[in-house]
N, C-alpha and C. Protein backbone atom coordinates (compact mmCIF):
# COMPACT_ATOMS: atom_id res chain seq x y z
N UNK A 1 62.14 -71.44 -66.78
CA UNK A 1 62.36 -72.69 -66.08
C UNK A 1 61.24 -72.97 -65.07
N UNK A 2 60.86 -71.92 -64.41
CA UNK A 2 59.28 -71.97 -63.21
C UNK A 2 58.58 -72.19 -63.87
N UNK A 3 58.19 -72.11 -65.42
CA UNK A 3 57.10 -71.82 -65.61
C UNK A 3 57.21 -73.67 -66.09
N UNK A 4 58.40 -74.26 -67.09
CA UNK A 4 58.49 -75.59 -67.00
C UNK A 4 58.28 -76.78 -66.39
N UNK A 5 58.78 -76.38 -64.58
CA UNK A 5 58.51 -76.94 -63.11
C UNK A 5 57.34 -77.15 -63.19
N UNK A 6 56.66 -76.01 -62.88
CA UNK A 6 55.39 -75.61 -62.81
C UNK A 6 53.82 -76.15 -63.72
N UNK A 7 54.44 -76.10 -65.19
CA UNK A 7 53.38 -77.16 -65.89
C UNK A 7 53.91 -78.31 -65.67
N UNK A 8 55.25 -79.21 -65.69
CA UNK A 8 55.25 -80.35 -65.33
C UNK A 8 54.84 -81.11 -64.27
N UNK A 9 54.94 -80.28 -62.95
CA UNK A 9 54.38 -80.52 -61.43
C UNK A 9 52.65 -81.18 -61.78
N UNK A 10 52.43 -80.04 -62.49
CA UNK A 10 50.03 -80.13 -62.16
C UNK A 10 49.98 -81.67 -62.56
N UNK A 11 51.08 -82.34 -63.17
CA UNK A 11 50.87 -84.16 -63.83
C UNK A 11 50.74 -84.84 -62.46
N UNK A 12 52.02 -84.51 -61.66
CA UNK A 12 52.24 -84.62 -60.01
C UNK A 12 51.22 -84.89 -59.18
N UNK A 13 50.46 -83.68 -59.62
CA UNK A 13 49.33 -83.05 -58.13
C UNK A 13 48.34 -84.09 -58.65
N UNK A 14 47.91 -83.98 -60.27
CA UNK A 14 46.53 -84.60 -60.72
C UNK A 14 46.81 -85.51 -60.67
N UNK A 15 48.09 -86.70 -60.86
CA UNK A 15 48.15 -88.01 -60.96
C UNK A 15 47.93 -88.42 -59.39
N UNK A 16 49.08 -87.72 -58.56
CA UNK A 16 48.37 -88.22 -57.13
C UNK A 16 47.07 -87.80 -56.35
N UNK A 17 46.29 -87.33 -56.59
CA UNK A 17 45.08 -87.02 -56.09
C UNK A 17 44.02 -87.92 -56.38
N UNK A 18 44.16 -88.28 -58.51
CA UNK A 18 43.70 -89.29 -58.62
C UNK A 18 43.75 -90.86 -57.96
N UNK A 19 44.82 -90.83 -57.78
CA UNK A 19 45.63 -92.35 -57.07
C UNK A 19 44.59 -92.29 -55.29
N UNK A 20 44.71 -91.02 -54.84
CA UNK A 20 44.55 -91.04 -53.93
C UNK A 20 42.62 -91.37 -53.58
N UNK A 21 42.17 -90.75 -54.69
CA UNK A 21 40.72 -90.77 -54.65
C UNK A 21 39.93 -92.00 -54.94
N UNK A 22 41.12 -92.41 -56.30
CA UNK A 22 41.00 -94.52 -55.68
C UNK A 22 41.11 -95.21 -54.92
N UNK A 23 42.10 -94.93 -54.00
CA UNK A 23 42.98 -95.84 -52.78
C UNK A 23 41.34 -95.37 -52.13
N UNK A 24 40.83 -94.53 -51.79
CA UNK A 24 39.73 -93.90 -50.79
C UNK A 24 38.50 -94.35 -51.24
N UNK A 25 38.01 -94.57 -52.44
CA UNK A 25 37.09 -94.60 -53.11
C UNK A 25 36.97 -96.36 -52.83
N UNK A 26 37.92 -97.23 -53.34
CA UNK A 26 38.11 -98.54 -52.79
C UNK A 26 38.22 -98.86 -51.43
N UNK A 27 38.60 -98.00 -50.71
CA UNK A 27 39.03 -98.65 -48.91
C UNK A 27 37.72 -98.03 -48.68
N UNK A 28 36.97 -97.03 -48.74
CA UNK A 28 35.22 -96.52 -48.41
C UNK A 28 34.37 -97.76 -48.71
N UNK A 29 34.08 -98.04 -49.82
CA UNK A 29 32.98 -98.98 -50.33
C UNK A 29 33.52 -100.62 -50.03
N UNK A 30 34.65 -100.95 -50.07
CA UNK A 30 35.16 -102.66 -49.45
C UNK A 30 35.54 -102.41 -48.34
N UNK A 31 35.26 -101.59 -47.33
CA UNK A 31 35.59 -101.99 -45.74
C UNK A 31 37.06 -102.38 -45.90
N UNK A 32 37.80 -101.65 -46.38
CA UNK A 32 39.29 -102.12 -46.19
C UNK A 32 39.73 -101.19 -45.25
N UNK A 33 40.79 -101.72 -44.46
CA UNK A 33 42.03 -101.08 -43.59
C UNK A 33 42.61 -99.86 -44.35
N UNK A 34 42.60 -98.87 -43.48
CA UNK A 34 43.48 -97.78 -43.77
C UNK A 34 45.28 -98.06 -43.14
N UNK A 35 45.73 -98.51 -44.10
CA UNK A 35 46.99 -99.01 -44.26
C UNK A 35 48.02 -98.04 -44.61
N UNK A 36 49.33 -98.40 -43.91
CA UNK A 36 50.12 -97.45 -43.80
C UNK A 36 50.64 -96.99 -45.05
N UNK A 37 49.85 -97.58 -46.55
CA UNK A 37 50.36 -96.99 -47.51
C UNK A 37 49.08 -95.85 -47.88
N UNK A 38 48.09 -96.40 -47.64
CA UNK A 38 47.26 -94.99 -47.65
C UNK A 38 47.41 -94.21 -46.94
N UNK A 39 47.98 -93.95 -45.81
CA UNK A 39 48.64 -93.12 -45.17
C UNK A 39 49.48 -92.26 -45.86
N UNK A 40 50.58 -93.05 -46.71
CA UNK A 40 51.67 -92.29 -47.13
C UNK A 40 51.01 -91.42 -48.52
N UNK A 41 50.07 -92.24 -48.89
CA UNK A 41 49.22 -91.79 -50.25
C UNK A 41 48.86 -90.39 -50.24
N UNK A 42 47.97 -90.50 -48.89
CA UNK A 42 47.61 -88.98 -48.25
C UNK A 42 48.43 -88.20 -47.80
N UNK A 43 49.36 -88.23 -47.33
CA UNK A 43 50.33 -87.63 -46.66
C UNK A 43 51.06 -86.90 -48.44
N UNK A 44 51.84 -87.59 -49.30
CA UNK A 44 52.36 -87.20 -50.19
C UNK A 44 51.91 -86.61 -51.00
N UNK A 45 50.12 -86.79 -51.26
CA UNK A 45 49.02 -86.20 -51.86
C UNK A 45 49.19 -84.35 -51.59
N UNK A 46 49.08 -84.20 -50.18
CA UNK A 46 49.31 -82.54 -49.64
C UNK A 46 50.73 -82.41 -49.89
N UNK A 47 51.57 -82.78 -49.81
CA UNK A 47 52.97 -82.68 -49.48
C UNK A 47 53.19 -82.05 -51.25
N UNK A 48 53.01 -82.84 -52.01
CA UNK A 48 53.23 -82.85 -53.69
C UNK A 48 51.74 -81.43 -54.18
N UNK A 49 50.88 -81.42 -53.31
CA UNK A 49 50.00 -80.00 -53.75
C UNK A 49 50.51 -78.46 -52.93
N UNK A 50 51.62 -79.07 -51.76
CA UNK A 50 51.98 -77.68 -51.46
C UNK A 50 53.85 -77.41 -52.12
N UNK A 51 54.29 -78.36 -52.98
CA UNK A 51 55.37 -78.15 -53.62
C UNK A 51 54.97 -77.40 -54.50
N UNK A 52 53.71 -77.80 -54.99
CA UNK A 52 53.09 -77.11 -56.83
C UNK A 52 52.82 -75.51 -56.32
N UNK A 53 52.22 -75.06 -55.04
CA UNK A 53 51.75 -74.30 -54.38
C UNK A 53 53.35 -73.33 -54.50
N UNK A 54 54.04 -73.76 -53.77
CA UNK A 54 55.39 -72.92 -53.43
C UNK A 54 56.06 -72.56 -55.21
N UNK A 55 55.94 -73.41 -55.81
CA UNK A 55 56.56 -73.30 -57.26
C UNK A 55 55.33 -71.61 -57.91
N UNK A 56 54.05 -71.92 -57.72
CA UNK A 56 53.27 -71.45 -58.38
C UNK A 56 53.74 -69.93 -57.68
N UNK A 57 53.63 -69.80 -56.26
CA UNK A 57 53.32 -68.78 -56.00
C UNK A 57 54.99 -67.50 -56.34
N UNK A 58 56.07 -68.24 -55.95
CA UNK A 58 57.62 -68.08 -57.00
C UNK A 58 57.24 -67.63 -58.39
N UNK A 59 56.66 -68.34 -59.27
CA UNK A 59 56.23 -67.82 -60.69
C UNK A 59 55.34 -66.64 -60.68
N UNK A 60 54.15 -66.65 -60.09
CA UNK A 60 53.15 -65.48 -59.61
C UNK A 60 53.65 -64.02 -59.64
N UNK A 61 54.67 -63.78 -58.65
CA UNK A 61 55.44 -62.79 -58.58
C UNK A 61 56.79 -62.51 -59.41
N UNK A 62 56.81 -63.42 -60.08
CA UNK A 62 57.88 -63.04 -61.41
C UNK A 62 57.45 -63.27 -62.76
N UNK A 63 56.10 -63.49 -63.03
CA UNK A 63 55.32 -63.14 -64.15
C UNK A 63 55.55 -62.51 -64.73
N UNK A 64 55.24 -62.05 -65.79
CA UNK A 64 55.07 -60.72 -67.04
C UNK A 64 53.52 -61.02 -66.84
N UNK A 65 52.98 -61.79 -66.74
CA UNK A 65 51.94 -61.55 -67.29
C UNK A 65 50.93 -61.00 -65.71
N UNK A 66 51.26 -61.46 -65.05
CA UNK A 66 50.94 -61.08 -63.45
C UNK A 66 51.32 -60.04 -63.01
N UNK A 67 52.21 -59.30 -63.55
CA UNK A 67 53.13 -57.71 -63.26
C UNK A 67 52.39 -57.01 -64.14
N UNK A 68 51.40 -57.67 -65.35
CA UNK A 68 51.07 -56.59 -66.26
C UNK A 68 49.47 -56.54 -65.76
N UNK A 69 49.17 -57.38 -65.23
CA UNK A 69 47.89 -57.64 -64.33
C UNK A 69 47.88 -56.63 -62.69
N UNK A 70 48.57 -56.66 -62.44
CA UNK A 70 49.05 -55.84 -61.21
C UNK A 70 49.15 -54.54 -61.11
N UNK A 71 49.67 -54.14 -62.42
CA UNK A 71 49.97 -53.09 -62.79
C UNK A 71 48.54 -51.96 -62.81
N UNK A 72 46.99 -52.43 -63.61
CA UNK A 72 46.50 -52.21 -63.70
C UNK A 72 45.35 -53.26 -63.59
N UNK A 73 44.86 -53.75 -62.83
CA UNK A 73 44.03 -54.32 -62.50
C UNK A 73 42.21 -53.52 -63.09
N UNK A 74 42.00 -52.70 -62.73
CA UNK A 74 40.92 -52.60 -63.89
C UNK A 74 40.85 -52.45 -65.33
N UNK A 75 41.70 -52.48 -65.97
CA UNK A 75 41.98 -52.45 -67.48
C UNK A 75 41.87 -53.81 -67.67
N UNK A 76 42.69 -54.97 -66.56
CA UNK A 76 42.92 -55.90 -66.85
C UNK A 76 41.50 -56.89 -67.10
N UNK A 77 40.29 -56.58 -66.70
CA UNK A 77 39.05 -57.13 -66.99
C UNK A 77 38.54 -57.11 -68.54
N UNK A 78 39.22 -56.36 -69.19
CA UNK A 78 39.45 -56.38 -70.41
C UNK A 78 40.23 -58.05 -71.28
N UNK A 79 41.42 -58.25 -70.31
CA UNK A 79 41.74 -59.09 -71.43
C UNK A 79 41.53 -60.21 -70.28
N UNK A 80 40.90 -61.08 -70.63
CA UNK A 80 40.75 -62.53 -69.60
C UNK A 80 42.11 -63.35 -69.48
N UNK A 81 42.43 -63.22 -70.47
CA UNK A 81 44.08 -63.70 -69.94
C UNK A 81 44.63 -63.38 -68.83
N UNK A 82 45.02 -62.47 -68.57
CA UNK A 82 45.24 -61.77 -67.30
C UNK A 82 44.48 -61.95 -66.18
N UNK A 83 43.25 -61.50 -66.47
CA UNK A 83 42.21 -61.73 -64.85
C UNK A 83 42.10 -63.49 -64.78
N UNK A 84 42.65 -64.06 -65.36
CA UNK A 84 42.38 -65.67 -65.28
C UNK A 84 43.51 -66.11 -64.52
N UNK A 85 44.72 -65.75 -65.42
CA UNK A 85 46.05 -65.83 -64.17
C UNK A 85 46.27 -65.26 -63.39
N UNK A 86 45.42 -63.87 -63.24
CA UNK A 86 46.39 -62.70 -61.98
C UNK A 86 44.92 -63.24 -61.32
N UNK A 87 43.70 -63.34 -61.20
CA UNK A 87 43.00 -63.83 -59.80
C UNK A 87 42.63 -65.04 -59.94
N UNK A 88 41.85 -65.48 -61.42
CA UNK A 88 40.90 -66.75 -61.23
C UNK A 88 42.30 -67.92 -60.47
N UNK A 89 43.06 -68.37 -61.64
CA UNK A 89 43.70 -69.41 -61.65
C UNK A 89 44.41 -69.60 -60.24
N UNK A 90 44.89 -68.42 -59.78
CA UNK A 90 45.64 -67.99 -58.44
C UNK A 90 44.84 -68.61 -57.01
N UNK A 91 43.31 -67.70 -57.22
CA UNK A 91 42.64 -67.95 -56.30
C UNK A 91 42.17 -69.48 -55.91
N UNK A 92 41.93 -69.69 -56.91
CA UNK A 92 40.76 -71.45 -56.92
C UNK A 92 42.13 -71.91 -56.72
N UNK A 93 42.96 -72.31 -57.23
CA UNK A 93 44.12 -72.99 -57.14
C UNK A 93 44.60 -72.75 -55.21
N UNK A 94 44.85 -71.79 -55.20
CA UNK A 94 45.06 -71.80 -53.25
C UNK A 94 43.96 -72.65 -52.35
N UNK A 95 42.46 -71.62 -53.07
CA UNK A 95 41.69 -72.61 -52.63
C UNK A 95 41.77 -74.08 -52.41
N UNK A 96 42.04 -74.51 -53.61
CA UNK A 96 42.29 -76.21 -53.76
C UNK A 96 43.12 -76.97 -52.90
N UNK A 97 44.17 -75.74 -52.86
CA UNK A 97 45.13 -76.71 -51.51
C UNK A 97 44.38 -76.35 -50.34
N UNK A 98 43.91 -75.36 -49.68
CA UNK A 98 43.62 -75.49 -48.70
C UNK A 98 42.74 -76.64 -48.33
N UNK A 99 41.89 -76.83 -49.06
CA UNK A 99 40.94 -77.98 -48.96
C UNK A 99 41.99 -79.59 -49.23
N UNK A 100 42.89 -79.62 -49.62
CA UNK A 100 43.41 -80.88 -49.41
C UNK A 100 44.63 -81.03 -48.11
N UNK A 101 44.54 -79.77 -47.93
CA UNK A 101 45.30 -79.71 -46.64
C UNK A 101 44.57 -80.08 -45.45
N UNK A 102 43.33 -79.32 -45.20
CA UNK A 102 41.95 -79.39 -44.40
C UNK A 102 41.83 -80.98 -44.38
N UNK A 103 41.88 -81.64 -45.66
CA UNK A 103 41.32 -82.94 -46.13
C UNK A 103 42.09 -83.97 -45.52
N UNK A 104 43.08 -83.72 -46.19
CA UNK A 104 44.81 -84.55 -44.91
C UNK A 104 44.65 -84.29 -43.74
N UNK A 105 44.54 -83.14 -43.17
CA UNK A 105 45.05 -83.01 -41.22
C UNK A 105 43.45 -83.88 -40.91
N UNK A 106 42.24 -83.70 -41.76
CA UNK A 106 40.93 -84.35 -40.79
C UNK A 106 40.81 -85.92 -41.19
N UNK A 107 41.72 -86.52 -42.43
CA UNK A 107 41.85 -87.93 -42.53
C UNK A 107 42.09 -88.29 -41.27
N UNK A 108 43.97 -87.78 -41.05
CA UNK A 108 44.56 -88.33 -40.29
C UNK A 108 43.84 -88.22 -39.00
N UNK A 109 42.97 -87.91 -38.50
CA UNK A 109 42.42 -87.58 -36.65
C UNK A 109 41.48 -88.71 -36.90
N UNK A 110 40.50 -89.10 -38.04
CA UNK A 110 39.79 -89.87 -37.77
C UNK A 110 40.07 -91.04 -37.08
N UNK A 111 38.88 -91.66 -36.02
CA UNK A 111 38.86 -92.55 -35.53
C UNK A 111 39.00 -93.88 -36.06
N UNK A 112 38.00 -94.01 -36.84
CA UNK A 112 38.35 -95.55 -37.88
C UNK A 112 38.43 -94.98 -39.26
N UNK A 113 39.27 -96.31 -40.11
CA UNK A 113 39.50 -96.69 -41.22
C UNK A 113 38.16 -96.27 -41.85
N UNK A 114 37.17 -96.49 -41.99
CA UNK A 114 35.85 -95.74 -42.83
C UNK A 114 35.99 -94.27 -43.17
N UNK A 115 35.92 -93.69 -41.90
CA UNK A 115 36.06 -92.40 -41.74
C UNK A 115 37.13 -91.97 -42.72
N UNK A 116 38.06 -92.30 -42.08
CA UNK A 116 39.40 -91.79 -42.89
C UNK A 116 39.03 -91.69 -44.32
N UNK A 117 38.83 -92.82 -44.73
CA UNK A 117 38.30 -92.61 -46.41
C UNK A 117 37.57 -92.15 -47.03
N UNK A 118 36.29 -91.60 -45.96
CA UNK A 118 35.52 -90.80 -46.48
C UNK A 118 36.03 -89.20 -46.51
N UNK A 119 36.57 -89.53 -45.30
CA UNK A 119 36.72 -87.70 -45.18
C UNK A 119 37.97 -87.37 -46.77
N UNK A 120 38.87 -88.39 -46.82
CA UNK A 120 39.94 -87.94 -48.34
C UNK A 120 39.01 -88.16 -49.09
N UNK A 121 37.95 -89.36 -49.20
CA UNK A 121 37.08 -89.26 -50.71
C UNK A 121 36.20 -87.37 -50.85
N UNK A 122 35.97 -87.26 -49.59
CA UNK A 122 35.18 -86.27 -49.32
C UNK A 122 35.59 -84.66 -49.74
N UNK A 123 37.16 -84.24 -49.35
CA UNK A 123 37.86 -83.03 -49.27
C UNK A 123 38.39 -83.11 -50.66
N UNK A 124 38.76 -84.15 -51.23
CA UNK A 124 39.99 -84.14 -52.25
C UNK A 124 39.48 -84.31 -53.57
N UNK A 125 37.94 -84.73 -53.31
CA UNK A 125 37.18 -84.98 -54.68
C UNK A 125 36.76 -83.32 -54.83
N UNK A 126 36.36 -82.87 -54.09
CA UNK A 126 36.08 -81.31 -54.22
C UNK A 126 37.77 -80.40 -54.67
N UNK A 127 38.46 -80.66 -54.16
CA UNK A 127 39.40 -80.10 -54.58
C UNK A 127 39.97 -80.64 -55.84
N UNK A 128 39.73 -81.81 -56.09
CA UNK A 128 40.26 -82.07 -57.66
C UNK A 128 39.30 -81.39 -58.77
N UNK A 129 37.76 -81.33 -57.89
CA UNK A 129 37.54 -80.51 -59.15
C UNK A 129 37.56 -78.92 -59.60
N UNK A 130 37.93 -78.58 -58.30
CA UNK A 130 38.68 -77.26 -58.26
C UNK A 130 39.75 -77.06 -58.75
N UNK A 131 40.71 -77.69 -58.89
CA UNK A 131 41.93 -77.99 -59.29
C UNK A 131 41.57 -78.30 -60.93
N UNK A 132 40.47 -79.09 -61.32
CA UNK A 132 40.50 -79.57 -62.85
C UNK A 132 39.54 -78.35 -63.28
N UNK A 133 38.96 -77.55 -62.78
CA UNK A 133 38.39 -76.22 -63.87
C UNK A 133 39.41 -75.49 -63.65
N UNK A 134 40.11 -74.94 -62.69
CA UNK A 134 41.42 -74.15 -63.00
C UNK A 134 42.72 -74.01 -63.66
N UNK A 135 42.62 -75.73 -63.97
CA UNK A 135 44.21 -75.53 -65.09
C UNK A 135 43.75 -74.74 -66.04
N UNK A 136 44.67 -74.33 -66.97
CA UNK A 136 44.38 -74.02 -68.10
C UNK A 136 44.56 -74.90 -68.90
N UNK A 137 43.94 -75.68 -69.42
CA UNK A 137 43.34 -76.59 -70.68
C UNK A 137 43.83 -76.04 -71.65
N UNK A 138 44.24 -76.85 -72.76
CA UNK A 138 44.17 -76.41 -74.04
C UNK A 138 43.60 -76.35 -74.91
N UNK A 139 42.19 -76.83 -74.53
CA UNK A 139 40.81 -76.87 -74.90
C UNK A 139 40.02 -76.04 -74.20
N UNK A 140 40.60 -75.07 -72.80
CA UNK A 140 39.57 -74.16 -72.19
C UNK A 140 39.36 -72.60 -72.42
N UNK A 141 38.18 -72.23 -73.10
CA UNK A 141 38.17 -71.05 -73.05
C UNK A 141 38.39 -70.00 -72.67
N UNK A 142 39.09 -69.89 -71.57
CA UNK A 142 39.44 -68.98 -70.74
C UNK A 142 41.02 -68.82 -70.61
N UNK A 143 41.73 -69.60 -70.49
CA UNK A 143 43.34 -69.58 -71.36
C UNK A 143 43.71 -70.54 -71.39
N UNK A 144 43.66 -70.60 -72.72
CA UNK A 144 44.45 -72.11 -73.33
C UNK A 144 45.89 -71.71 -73.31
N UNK A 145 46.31 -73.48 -72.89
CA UNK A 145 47.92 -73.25 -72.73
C UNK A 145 47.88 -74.81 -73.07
N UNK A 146 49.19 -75.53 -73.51
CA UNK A 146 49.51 -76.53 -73.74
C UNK A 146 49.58 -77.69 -72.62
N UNK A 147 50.06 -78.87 -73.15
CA UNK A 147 49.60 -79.74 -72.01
C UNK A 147 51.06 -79.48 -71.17
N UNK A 148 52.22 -79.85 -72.21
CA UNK A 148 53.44 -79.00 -71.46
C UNK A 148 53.93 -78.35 -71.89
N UNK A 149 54.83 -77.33 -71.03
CA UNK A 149 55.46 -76.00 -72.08
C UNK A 149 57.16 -76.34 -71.91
């Protein structure tokens, strides 16, 4: 069932990040107002990447495949499956929120509406693409998995 949550959520994180990198990408380049719905944009943007965060890290520790990674961690360089979910996917993925977390708390302080949009175009474009080499693709060499399970 986590693991269901869990691929259904990344639609969540990637659809609002995208949304969000428009709303920013448009209010940056047309001098528009940072409006209380880009506000909420950003705000729900972190809010919906630290739900995926709490789901992921619940699954993490009740893995098979992360317990069999754990278990033996230098053997596990052997099968990339494993070192992809027990560090790559784990790591960059935390990474990613931290940087949209970073990205949210330094929107919100900015002084003007410009700012604001640069700093989310700025944090969240880096983290989406942190976030988009770490899924597992079902086209990515490193572990393919379906779009949902």
């Amino acid at each position: 069932m986590l693991l269901v949550l869990h691929s259904a959520f990344r639609w969540l994180v990637v659809f609002s990040l995208l949304l969000s990198l428009y709303r920013s990408y448009r209010g940056y380049w047309g001098n528009r107002p940072f409006t209380r719905t880009e506000d909420r944009i950003r705000h729900w943007t972190a809010t919906i990447a630290h739900v995926q965060l709490m789901i992921g890290m619940v699954l993490y520790f009740q893995s098979p495949l992360i317990k069999a990674f754990l278990q033996d961690v230098g053997s596990s360089r052997e099968s990339f499956a494993l070192l992809f979910f027990g560090m790559i996917h784990s790591t960059l993925m935390l990474a990613a929120i931290v940087l949209v977390t970073i990205g949210s708390a330094l929107a919100k302080r900015k002084p003007t509406d410009r700012l604001k949009f640069k700093t989310m175009l700025v944090w969240y474009t880096v983290a989406a693409i942190v976030i988009l080499i770490a899924i597992p693709w079902p086209f990515s060499p490193f572990a393919a998995r379906p779009y949902f399970r």
